[in-house]
Protein backbone atom coordinates (compact mmCIF):
# COMPACT_ATOMS: atom_id res chain seq x y z
CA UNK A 1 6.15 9.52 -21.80
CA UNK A 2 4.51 6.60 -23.55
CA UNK A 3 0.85 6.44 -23.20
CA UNK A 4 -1.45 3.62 -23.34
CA UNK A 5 -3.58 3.63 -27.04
CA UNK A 6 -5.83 0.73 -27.89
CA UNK A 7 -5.45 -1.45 -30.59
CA UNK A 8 -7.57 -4.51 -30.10
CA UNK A 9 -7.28 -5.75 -33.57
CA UNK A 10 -10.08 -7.82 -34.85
CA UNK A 11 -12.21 -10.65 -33.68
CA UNK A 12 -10.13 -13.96 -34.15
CA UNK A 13 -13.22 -16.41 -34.28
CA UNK A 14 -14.51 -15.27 -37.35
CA UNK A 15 -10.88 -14.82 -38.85
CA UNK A 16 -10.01 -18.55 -38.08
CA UNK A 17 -12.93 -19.98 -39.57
CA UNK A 18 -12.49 -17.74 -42.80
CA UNK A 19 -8.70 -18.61 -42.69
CA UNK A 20 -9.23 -22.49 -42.02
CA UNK A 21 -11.91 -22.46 -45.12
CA UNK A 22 -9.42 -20.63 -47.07
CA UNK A 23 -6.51 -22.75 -46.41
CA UNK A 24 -8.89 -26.32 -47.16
CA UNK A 25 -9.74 -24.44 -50.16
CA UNK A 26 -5.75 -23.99 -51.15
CA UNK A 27 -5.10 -28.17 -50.22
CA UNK A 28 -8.30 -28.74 -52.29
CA UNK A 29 -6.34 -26.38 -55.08
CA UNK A 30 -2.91 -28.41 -55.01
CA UNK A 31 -4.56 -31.55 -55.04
CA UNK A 32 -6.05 -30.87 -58.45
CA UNK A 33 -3.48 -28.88 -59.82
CA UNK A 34 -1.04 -31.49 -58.82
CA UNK A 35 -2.25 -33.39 -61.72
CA UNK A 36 -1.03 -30.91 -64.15
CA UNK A 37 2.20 -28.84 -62.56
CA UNK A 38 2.07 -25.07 -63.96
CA UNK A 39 1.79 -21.49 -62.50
CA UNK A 40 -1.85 -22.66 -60.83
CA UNK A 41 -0.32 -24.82 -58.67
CA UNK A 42 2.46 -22.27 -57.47
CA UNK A 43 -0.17 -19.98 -56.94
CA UNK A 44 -1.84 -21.71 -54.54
CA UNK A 45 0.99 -23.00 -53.05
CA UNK A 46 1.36 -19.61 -52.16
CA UNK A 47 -1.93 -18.73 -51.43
CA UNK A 48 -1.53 -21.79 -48.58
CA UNK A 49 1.70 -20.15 -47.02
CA UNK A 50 0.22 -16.54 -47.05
CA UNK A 51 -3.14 -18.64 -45.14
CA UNK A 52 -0.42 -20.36 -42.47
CA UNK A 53 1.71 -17.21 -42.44
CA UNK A 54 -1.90 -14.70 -41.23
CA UNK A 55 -2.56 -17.92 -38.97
CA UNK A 56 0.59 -16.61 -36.99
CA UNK A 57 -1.42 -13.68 -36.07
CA UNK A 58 -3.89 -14.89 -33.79
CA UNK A 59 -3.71 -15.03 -29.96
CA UNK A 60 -5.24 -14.69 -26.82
CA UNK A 61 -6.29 -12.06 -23.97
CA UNK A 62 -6.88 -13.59 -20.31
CA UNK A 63 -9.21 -11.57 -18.13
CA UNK A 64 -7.59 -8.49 -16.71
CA UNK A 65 -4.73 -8.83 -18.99
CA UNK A 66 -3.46 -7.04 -21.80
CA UNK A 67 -1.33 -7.47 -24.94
CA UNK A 68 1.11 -4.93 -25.61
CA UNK A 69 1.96 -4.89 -29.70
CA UNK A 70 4.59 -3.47 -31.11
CA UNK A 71 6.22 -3.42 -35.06
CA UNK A 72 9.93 -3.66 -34.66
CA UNK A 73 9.66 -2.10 -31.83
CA UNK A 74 7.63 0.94 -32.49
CA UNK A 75 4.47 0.65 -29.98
CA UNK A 76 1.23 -0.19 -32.14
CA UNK A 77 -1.08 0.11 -28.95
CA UNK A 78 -2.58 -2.73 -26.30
CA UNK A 79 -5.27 -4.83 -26.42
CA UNK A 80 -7.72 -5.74 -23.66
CA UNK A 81 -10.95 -7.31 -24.81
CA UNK A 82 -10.84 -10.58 -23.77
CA UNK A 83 -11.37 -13.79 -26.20
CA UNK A 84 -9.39 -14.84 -29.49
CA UNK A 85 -8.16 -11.64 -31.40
CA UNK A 86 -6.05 -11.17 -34.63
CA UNK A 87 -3.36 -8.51 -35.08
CA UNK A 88 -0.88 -7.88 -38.07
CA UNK A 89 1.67 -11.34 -37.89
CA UNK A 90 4.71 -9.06 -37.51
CA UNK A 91 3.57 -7.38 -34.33
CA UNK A 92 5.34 -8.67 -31.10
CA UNK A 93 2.31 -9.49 -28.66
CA UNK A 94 3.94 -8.98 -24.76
CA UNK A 95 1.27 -10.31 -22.04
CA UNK A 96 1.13 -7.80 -19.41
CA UNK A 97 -0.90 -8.83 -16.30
CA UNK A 98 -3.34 -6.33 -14.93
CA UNK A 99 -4.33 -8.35 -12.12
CA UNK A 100 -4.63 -6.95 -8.60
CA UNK A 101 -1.32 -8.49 -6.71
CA UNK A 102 0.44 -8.70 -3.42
CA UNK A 103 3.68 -7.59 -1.69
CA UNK A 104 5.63 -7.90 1.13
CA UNK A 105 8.75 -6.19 1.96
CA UNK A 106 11.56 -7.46 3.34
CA UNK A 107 12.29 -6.46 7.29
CA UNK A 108 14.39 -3.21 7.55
CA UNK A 109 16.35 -2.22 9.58
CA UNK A 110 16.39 1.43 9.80
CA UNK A 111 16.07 4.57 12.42
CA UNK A 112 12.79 6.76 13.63
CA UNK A 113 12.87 10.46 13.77
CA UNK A 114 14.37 9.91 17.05
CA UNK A 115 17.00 8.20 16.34
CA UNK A 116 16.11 4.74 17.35
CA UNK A 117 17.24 1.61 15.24
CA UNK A 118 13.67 0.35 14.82
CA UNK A 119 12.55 -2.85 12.65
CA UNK A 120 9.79 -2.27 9.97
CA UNK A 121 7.95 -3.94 7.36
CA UNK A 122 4.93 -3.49 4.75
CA UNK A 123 2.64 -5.16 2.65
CA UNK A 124 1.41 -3.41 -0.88
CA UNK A 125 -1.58 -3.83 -3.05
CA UNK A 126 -1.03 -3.10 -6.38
CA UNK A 127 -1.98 -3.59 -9.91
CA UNK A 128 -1.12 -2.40 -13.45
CA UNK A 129 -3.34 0.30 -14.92
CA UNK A 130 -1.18 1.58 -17.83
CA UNK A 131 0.85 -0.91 -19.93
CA UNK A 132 2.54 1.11 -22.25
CA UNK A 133 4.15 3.04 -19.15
CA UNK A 134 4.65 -0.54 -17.16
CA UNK A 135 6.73 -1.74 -20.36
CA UNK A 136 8.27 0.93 -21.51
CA UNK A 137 8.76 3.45 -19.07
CA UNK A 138 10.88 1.13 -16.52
CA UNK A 139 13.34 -2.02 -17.36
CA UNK A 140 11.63 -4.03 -15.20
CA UNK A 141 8.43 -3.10 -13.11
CA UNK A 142 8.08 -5.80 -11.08
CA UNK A 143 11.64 -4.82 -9.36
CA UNK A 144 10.72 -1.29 -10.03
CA UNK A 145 7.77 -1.83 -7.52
CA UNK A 146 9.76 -3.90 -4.91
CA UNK A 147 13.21 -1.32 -4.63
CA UNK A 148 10.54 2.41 -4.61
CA UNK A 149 8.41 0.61 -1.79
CA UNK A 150 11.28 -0.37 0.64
CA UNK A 151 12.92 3.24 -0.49
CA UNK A 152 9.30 4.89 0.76
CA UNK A 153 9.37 2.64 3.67
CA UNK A 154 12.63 3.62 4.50
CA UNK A 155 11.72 7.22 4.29
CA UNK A 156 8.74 7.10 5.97
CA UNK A 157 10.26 5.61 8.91
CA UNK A 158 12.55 8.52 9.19
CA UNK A 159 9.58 10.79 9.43
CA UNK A 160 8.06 9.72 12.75
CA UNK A 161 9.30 8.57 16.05
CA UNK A 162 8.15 5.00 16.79
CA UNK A 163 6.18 5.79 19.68
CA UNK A 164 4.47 8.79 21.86
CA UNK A 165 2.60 9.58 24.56
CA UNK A 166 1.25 13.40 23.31
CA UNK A 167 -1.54 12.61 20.73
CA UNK A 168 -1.04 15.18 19.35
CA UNK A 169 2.32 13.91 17.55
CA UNK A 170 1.76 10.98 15.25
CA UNK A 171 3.55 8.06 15.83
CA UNK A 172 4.39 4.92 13.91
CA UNK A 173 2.96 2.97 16.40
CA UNK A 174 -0.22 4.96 17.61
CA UNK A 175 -1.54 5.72 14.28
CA UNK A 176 -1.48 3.32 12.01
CA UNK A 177 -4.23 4.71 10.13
CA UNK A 178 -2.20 7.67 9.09
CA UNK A 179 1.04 6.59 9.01
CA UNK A 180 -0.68 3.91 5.86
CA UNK A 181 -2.56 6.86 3.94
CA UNK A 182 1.30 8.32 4.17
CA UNK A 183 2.62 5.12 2.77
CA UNK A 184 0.55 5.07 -0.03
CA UNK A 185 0.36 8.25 -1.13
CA UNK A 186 4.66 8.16 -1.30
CA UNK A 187 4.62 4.26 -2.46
CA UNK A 188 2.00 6.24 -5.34
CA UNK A 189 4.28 8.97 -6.06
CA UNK A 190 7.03 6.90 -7.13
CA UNK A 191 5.44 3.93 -8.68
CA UNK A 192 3.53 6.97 -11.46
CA UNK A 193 5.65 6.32 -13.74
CA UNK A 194 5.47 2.81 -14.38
CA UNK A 195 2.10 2.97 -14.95
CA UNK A 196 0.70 1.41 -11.60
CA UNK A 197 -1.59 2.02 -8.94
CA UNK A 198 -1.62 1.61 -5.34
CA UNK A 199 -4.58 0.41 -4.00
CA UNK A 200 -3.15 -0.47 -0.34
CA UNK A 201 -0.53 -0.10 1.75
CA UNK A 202 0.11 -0.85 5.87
CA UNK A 203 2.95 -1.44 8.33
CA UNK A 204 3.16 -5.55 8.70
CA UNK A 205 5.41 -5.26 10.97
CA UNK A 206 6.93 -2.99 13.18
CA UNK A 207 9.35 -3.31 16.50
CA UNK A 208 12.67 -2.17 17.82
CA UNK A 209 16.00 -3.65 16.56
CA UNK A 210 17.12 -6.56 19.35
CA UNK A 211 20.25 -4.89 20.51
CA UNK A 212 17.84 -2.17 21.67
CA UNK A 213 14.69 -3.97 22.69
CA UNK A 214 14.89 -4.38 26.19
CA UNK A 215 16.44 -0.70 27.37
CA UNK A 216 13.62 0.77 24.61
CA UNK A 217 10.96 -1.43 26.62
CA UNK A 218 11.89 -0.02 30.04
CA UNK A 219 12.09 3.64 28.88
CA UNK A 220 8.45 3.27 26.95
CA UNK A 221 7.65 1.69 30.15
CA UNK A 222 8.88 4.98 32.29
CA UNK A 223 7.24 7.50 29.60
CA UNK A 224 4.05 5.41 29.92
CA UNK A 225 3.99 6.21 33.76
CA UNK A 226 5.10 9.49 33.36
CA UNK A 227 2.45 10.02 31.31
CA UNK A 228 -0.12 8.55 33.49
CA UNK A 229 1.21 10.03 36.14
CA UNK A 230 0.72 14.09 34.20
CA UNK A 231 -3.10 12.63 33.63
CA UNK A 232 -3.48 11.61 37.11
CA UNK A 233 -2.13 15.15 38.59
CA UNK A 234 -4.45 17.17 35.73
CA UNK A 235 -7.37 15.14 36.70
CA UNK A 236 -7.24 15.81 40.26
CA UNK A 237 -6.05 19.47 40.53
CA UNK A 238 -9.33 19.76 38.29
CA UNK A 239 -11.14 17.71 41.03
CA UNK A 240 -10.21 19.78 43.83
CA UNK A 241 -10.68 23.01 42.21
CA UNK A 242 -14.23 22.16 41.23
CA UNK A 243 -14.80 21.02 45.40
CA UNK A 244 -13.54 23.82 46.09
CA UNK A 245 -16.05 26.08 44.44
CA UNK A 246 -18.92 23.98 44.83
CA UNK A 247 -18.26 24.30 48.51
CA UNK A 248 -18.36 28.25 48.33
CA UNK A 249 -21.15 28.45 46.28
CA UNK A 250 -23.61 26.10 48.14
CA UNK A 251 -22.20 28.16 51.18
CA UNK A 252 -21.49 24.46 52.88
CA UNK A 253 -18.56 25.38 54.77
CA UNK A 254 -16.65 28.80 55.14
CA UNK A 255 -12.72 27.65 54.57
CA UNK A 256 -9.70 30.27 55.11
CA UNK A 257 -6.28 29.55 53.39
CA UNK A 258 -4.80 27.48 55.58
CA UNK A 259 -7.85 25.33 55.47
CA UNK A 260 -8.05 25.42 51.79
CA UNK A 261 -4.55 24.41 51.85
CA UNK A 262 -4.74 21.35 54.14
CA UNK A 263 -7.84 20.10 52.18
CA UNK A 264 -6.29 20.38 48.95
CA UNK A 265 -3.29 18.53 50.34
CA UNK A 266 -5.25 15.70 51.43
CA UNK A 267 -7.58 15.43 48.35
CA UNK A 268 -4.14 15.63 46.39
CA UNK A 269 -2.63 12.56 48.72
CA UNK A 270 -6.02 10.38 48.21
CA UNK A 271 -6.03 11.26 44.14
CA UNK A 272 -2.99 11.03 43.02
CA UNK A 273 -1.74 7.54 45.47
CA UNK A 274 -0.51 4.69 43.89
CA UNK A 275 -2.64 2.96 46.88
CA UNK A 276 -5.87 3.13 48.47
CA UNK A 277 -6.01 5.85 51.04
CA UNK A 278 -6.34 4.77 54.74
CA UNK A 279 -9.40 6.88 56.34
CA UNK A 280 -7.97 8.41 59.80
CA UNK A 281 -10.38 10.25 62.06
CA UNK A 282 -9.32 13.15 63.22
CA UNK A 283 -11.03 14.15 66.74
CA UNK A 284 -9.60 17.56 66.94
CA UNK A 285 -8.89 20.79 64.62
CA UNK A 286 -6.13 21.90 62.53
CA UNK A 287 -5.16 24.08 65.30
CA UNK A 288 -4.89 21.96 68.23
């Protein structure tokens, strides 16, 4: 692989103004030699066109930018100091933004781990850390970027269901934090080799295809009661269990099984009711 070298030439203020004095001298040159044609004046003639010709090599480096040079296409190195610079003429000077930049995928259409034809989107932050790898690595890393982060999206889609109600299983819609660590480390993994870095990645969007929206909606609707429903029943048997043996150990009440059993049914009823109980007083005993 090609790695990044510097090469930031030299400073092109002071090698203007020598150049610009040089060539004025040259014009000053002609001017007299003019007068009486012979080798002097095609010297500096020449002298002039060499001046014009090391002119060509000046140019410029933007803020977080950097100029990739190359000699018929052998890689000379990059330079990154900002200002005027000057470089051999014959080098080929490629700007190559480093700039921290933005980008959103298109909406695919793909399927969870479950199965489910799903809809899903992301956004990147990215930026160019290595140029010689950006430029010469890939054909193009701009498109490079776009096609390996809808192919990671793609794949990380496949890797988790869209929804669920165990926390313990990661979902692409209950963890979000995750699920974008994920995306970045396999957006990172392919985009190595061109030389850039991922600073950022998250799910911009994210919902079930249409064909499937509504029947999706009812069933996360029925696991979402279900689930409430397991909570409920844990949360209560725990309830009971715990009046239960505060009741023998403060010595309140002395309960057989069948009394235990009634009790627990009707703590059960009033804890786990869609409703609010209705209080019934009962004037006799369970035995009559």
């Amino acid at each position: 692989m090609i790695r990044e070298r510097e090469n930031e030439g030299l400073p092109g203020v002071p090698v203007l103004l020598t150049l610009l004095a040089f060539g004025g001298l040259c014009i000053y040159a002609i001017v007299q030699a003019a007068e009486d044609p012979g080798l002097a004046l095609i010297a500096w003639i020449l002298a002039l066109l060499l001046t014009v010709f090391l002119l060509v090599g000046l140019f410029m480096v933007n803020p977080n930018e950097g100029r990739v040079l190359q000699l018929f296409g052998d890689y000379a190195g990059t330079a990154r100091v900002p200002g005027l610079r000057w470089a051999n003429p014959l080098y080929t000077k490629k700007r190559i933004s480093m700039r921290v930049r933005n980008f959103e995928s298109a909406r695919l259409k793909v399927n969870d781990n479950e199965g489910n034809p799903i809809e899903i989107a992301a956004v990147v932050v990215w930026q160019v850390v290595d140029t010689a790898e950006a430029v010469f690595e890939v054909d193009d890393y701009n498109n490079y970027v776009k096609v390996q982060t809808e192919s990671a999206l793609r794949n990380l889609a496949t890797s988790y269901p869209y929804d669920a109600h165990d926390d313990a299983l990661i979902s692409l819609r209950g963890h979000t934090a995750t699920v974008a660590d994920h995306l970045k480390k396999e957006i990172q993994d392919r985009l190595g080799r061109a030389g850039c870095d991922v600073i950022e990645a998250r799910i911009s969007h994210l919902a079930y295809a249409p064909e499937i929206a509504a029947s999706m909606l009812q069933r996360q609707q029925a696991g979402a009661i279900i689930a409430a429903r397991t909570r409920i029943v844990e949360g209560a048997v725990g309830m009971v269990e715990m009046a239960l043996e505060l009741l023998s150990r403060r010595d309140i009440v002395e309960l057989d099984n069948e009394r235990k059993a009634a009790m627990v049914s009707n703590l059960l009823v009033v804890l786990c009711a869609d409703r609010e109980a209705q209080p019934v007083v009962n004037t006799g005993t369970i035995y009559q």
